[in-house]
N, C-alpha and C. Protein backbone atom coordinates (compact mmCIF):
# COMPACT_ATOMS: atom_id res chain seq x y z
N UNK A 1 46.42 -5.94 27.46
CA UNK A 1 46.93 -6.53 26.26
C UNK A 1 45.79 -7.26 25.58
N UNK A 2 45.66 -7.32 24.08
CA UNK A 2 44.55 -7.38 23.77
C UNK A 2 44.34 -9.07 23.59
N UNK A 3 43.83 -9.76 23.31
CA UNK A 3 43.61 -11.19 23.07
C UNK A 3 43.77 -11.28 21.60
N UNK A 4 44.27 -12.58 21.17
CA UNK A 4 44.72 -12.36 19.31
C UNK A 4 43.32 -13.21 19.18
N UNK A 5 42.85 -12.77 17.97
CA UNK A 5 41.71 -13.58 17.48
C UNK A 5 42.34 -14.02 16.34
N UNK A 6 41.26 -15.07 16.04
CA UNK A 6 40.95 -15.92 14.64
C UNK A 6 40.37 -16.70 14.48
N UNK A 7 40.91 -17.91 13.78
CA UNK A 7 39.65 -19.14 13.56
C UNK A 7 40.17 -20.73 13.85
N UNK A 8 39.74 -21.31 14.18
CA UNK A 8 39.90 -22.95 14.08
C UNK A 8 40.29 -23.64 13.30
N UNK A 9 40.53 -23.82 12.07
CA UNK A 9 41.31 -24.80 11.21
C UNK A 9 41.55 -26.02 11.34
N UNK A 10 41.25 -27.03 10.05
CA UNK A 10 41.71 -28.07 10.01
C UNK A 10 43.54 -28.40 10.26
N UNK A 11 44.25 -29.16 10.85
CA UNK A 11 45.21 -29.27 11.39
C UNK A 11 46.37 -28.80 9.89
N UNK A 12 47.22 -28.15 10.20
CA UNK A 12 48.24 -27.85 9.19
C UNK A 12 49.65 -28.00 9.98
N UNK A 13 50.72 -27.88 8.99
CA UNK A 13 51.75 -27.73 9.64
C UNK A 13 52.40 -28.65 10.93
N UNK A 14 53.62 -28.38 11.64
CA UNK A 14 54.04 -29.96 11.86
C UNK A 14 53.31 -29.76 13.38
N UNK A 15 53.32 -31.13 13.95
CA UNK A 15 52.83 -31.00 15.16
C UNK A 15 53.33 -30.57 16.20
N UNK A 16 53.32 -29.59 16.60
CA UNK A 16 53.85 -28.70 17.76
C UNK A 16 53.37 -28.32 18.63
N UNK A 17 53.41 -27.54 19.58
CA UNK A 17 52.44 -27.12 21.09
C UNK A 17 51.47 -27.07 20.91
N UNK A 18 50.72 -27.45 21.38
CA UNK A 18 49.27 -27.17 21.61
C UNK A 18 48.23 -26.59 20.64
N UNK A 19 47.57 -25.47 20.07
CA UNK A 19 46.95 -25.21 19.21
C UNK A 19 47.77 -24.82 18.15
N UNK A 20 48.60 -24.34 17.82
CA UNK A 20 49.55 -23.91 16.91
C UNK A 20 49.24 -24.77 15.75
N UNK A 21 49.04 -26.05 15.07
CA UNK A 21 48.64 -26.82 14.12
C UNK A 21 47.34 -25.90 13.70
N UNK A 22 46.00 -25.56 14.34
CA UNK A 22 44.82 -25.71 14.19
C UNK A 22 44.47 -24.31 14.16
N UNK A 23 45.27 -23.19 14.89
CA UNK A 23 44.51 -21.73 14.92
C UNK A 23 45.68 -20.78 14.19
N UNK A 24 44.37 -20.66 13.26
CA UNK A 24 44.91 -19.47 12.14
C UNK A 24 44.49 -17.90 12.68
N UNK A 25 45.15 -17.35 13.14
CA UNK A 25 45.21 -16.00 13.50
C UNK A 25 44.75 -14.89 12.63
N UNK A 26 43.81 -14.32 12.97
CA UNK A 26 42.72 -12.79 12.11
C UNK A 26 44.05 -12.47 11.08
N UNK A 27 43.58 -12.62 9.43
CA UNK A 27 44.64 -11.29 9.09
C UNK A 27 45.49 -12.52 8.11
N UNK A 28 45.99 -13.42 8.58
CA UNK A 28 46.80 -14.29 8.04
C UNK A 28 46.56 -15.37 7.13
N UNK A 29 46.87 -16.59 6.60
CA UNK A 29 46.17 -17.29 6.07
C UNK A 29 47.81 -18.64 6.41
N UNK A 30 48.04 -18.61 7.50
CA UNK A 30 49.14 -19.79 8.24
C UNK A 30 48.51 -20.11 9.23
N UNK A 31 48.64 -21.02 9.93
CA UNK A 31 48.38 -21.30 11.34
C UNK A 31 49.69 -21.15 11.97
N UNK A 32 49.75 -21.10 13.31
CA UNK A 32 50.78 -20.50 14.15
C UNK A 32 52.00 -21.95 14.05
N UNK A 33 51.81 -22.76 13.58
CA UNK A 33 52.56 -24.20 13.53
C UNK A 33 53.49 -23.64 12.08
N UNK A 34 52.55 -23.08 10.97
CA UNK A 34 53.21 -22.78 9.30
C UNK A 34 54.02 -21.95 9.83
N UNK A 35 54.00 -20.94 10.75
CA UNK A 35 55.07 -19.89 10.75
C UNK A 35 55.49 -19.71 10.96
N UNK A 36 56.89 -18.91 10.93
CA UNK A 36 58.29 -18.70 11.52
C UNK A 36 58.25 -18.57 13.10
N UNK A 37 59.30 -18.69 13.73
CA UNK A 37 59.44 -18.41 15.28
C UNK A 37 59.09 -16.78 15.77
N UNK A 38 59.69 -16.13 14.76
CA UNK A 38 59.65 -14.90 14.77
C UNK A 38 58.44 -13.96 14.78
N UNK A 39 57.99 -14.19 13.55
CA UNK A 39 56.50 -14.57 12.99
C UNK A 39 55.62 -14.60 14.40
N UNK A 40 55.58 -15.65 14.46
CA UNK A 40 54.25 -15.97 15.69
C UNK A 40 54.90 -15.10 16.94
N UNK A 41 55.88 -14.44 16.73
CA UNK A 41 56.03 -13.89 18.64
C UNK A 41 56.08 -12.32 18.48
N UNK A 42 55.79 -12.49 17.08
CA UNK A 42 55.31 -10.94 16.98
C UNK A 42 53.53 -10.61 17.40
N UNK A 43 52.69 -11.76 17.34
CA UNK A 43 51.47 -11.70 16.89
C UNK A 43 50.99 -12.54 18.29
N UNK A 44 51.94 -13.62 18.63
CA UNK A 44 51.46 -14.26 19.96
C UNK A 44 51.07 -13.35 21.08
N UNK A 45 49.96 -13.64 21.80
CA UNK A 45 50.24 -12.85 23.46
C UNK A 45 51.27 -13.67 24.13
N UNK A 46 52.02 -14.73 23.80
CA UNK A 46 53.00 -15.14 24.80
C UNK A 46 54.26 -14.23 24.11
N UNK A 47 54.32 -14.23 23.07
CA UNK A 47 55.08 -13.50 22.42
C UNK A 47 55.79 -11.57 22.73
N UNK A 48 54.09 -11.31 22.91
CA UNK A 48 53.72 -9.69 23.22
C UNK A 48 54.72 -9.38 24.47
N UNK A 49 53.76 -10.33 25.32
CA UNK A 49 53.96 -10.50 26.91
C UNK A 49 55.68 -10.50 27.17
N UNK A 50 56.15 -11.84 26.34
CA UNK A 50 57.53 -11.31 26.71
C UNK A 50 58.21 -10.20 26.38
N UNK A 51 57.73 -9.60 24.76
CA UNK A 51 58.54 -8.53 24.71
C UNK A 51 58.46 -7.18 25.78
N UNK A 52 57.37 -7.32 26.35
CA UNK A 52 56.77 -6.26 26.91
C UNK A 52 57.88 -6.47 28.49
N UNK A 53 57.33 -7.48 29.13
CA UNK A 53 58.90 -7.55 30.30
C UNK A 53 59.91 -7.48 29.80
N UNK A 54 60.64 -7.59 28.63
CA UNK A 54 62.08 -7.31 27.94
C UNK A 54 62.13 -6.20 28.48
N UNK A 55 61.46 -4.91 27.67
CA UNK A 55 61.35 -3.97 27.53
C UNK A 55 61.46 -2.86 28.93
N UNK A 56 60.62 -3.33 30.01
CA UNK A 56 60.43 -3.24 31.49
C UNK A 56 62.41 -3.50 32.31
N UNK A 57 62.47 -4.70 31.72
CA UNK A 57 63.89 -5.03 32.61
C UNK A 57 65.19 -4.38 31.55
N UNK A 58 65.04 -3.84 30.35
CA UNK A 58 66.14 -3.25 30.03
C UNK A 58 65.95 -1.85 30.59
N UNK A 59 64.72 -1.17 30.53
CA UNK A 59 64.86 0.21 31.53
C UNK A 59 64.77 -0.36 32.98
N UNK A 60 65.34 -1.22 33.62
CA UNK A 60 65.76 -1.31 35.30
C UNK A 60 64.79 -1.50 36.31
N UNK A 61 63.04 -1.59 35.66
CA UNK A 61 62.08 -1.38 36.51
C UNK A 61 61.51 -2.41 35.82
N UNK A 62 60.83 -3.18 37.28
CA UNK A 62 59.82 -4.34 36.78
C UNK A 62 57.84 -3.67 36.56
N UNK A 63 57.05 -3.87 36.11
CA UNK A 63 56.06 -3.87 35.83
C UNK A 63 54.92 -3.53 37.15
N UNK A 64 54.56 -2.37 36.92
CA UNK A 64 54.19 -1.46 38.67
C UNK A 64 54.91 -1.19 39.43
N UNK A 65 55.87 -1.05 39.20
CA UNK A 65 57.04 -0.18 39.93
C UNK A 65 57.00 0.89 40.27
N UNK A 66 56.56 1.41 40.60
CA UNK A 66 56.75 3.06 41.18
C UNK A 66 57.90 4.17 41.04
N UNK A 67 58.15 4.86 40.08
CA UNK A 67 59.89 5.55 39.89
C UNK A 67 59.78 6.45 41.09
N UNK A 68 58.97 6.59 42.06
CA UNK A 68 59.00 7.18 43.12
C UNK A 68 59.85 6.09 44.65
N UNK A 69 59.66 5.13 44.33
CA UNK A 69 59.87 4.01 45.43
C UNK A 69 60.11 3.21 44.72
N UNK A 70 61.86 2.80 45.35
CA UNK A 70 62.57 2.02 44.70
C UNK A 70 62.47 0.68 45.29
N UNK A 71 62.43 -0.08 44.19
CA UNK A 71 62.17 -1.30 44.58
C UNK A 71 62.92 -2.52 45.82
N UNK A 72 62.58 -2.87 46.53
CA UNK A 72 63.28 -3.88 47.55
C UNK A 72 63.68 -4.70 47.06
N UNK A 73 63.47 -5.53 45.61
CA UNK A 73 64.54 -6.56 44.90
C UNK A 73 65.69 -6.51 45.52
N UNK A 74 66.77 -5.36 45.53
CA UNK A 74 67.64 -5.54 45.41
C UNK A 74 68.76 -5.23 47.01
N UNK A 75 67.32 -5.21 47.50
CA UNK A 75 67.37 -4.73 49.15
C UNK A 75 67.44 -3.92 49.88
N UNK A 76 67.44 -2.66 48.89
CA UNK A 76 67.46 -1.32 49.69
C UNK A 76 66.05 -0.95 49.36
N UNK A 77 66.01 0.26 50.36
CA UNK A 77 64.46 0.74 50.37
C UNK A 77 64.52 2.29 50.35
């Protein structure tokens, strides 16, 4: 998964987690604080990341799973 780039910024927007005020993301002209919830979890890697396990646990298999060898989660082997 790739790393989001951009730039540093003087502080904008309300004060919220951690860099989100200060880093304006390649491409945009908001910092991750100006923008919608939605917005930033399209573009976040925390964002990516979750959609990406969504995606994993609605097809039934966690992330290196093997469709050959079923997983012991659930206690069978």
């Amino acid at each position: 998964m790739a790393a989001v780039t951009g730039k540093i910024v003087p502080a904008r927007g309300p004060k919220v987690f951690g860099w989100d005020p200060v880093f304006e993301p390649e491409g945009y002209s908001q910092t991750y604080a100006e923008m919608g919830k939605d917005e930033k979890n399209k573009i976040s890697h925390r964002g990516r990341a979750l959609q990406k396990l969504k995606s994993f646990l609605d097809e039934g298999k966690l992330p290196g799973q093997s469709p050959l060898m079923p997983s012991s989660i659930d206690g069978e082997r």
